[in-house]
N, C-alpha and C. Protein backbone atom coordinates (compact mmCIF):
# COMPACT_ATOMS: atom_id res chain seq x y z
N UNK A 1 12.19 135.85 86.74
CA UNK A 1 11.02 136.00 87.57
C UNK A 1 11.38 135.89 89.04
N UNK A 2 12.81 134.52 89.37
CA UNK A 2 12.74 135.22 90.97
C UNK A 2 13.50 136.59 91.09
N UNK A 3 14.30 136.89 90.51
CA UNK A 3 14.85 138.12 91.16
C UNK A 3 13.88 139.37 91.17
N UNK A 4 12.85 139.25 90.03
CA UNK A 4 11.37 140.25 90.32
C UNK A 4 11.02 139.69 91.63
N UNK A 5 10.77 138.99 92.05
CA UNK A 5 10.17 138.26 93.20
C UNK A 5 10.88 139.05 94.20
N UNK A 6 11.75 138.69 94.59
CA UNK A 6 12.09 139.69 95.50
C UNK A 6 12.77 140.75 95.88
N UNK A 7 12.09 141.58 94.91
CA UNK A 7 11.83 142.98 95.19
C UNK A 7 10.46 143.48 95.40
N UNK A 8 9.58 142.25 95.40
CA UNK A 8 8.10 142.81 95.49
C UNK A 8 7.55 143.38 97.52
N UNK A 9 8.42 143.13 97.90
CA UNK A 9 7.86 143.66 99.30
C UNK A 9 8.69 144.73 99.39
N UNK A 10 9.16 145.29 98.60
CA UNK A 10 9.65 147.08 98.25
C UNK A 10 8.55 148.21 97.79
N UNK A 11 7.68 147.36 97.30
CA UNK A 11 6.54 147.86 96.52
C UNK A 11 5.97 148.92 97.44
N UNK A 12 5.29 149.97 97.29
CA UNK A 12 4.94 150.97 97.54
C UNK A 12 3.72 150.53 98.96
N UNK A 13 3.36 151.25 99.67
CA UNK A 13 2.61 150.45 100.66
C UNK A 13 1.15 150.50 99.83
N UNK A 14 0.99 151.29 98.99
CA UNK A 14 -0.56 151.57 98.12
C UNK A 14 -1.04 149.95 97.08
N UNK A 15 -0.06 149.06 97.06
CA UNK A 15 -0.08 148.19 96.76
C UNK A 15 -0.47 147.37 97.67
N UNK A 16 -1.44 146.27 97.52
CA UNK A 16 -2.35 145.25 98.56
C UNK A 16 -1.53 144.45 99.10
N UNK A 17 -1.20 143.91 100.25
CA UNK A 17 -0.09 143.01 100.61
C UNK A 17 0.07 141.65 99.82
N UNK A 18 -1.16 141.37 99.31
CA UNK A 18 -1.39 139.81 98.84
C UNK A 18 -0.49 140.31 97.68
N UNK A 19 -0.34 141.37 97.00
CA UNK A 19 0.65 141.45 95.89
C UNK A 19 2.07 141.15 96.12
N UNK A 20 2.45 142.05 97.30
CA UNK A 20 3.72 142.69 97.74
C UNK A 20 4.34 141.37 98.21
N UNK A 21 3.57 140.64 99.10
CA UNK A 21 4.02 139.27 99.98
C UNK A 21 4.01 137.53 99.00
N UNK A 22 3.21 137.57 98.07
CA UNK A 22 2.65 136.15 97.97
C UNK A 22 3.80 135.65 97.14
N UNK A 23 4.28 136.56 96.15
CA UNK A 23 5.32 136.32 95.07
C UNK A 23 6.67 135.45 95.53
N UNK A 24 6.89 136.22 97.13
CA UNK A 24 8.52 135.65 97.70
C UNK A 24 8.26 134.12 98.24
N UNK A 25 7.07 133.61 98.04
CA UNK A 25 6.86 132.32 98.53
C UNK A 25 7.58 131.71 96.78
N UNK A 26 7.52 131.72 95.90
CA UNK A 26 8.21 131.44 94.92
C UNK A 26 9.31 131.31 94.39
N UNK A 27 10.18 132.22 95.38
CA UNK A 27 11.63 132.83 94.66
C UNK A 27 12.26 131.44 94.94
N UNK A 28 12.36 130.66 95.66
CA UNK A 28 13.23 129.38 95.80
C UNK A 28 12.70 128.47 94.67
N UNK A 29 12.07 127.63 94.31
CA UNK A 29 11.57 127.22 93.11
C UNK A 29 11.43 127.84 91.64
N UNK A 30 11.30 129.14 91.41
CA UNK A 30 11.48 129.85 90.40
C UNK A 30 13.58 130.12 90.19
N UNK A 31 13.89 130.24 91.30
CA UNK A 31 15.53 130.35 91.28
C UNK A 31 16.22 129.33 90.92
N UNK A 32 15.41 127.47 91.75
CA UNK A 32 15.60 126.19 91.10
C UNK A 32 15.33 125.79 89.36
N UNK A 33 14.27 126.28 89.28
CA UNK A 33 13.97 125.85 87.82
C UNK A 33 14.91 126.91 86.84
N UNK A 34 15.26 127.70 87.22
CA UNK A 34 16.25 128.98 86.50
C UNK A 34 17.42 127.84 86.07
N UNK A 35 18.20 127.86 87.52
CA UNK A 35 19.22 127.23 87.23
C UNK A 35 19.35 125.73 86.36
N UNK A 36 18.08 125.10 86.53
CA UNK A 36 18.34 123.30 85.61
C UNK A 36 18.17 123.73 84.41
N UNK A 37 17.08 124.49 83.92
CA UNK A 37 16.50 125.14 82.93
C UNK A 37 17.71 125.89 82.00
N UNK A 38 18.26 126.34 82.28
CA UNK A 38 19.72 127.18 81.68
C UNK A 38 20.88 126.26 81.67
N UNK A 39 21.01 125.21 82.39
CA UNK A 39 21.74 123.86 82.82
C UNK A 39 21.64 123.33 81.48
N UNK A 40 20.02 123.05 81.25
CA UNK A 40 19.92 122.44 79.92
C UNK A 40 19.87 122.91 79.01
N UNK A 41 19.80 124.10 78.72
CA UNK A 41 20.12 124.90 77.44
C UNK A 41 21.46 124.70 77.58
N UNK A 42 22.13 125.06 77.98
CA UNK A 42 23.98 124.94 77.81
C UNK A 42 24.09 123.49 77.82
N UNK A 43 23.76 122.68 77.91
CA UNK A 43 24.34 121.20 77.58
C UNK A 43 23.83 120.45 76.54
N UNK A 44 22.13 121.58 76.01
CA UNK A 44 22.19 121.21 74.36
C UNK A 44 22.74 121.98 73.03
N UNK A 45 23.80 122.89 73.52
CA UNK A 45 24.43 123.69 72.76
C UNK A 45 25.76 123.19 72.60
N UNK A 46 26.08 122.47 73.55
CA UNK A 46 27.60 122.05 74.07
C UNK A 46 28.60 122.13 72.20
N UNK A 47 27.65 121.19 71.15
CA UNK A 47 28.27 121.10 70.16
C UNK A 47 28.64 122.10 68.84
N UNK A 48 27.46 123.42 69.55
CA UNK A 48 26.68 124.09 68.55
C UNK A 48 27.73 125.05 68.24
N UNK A 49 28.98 125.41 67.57
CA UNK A 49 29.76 126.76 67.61
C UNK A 49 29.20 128.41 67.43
N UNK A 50 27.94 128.43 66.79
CA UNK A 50 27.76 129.52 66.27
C UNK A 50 26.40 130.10 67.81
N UNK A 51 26.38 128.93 68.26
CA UNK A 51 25.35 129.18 69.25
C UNK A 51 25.38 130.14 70.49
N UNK A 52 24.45 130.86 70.68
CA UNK A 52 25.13 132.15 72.00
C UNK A 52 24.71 131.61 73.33
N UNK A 53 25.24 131.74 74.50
CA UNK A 53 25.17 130.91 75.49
C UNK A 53 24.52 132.17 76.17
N UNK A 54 24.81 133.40 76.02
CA UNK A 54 24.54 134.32 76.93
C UNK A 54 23.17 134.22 77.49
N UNK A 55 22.01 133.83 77.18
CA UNK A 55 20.73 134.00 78.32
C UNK A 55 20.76 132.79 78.63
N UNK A 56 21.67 131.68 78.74
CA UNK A 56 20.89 130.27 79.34
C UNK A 56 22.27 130.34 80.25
N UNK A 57 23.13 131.26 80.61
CA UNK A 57 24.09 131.57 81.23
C UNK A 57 23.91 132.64 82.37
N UNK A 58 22.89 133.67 81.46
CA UNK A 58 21.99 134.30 82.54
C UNK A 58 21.22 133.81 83.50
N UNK A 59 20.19 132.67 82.99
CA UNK A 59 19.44 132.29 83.68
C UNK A 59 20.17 131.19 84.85
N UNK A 60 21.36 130.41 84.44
CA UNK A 60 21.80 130.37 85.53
C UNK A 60 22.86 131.06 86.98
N UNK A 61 23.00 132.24 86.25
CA UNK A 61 23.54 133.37 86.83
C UNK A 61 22.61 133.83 88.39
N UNK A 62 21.63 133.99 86.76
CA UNK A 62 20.18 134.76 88.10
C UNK A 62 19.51 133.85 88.89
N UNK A 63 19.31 132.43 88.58
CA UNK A 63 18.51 131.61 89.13
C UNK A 63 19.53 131.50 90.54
N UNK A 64 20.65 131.31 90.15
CA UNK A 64 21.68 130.99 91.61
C UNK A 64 22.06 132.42 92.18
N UNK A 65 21.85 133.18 91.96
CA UNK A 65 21.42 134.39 93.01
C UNK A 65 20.21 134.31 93.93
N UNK A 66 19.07 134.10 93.21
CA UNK A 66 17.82 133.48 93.62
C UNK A 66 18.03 132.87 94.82
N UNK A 67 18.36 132.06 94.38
CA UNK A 67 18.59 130.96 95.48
C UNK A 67 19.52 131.05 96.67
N UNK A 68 20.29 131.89 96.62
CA UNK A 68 21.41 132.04 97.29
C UNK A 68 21.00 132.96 98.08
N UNK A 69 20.12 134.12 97.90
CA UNK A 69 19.27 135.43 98.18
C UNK A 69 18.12 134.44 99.21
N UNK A 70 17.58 133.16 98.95
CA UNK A 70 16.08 132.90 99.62
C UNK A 70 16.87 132.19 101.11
N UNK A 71 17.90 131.10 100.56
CA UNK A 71 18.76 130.82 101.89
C UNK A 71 19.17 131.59 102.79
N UNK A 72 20.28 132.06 102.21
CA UNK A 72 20.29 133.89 103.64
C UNK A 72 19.43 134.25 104.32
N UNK A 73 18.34 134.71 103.73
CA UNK A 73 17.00 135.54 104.35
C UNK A 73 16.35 134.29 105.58
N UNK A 74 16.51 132.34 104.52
CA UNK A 74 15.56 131.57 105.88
C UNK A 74 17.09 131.45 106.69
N UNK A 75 17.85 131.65 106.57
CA UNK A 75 19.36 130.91 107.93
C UNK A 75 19.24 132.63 108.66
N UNK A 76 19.29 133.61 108.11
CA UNK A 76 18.86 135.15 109.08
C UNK A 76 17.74 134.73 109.80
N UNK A 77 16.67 134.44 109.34
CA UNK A 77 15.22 134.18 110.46
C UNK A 77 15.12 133.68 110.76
N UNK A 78 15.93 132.47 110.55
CA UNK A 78 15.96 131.23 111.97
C UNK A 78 16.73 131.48 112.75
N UNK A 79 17.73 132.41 112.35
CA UNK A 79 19.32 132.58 113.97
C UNK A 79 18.35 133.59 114.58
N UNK A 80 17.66 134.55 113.88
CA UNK A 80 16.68 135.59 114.99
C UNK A 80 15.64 134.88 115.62
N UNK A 81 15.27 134.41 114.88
CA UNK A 81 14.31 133.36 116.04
C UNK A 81 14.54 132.22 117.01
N UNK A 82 15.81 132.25 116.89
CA UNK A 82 16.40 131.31 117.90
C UNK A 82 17.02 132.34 118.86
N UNK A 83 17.72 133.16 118.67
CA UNK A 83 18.32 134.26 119.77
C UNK A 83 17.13 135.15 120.37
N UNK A 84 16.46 135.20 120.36
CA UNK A 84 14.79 136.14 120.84
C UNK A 84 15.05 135.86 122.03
């Protein structure tokens, strides 16, 4: 859900802004809970051999993109708003 998140201000302009805009207020907390959330799936499998790690490996894949994606964007708009 964050990496849907932000791509939503790509959205077509025929789309209402409250759609396009409200979602990226999320992507940092949706990217946090990704990553503990998949954290703990892989550390209750730790024993399991037959068990597949692949989506709780995803989710911390994608959640720390997330996150890594929302930092950039606030350390970019604070160096532009400090150089103005």
């Amino acid at each position: 859900m964050a990496v849907v998140a932000i791509g939503c201000p790509v959205l077509p302009e025929s789309v209402p802004n409250q759609l396009r805009y409200f979602p990226v207020y999320f992507v940092l907390p949706l990217g946090v809970w990704a990553v503990v959330s998949g954290a703990i799936a892989l550390r209750r499998m730790r024993g399991d051999e037959g068990a597949c790690r692949n989506r709780a490996g995803a989710g911390v894949t994608l959640g720390t993109v997330a996150i890594v994606t929302a930092v950039v964007t606030i350390v970019r708009a604070v160096w532009a708003l400090i150089n103005i």
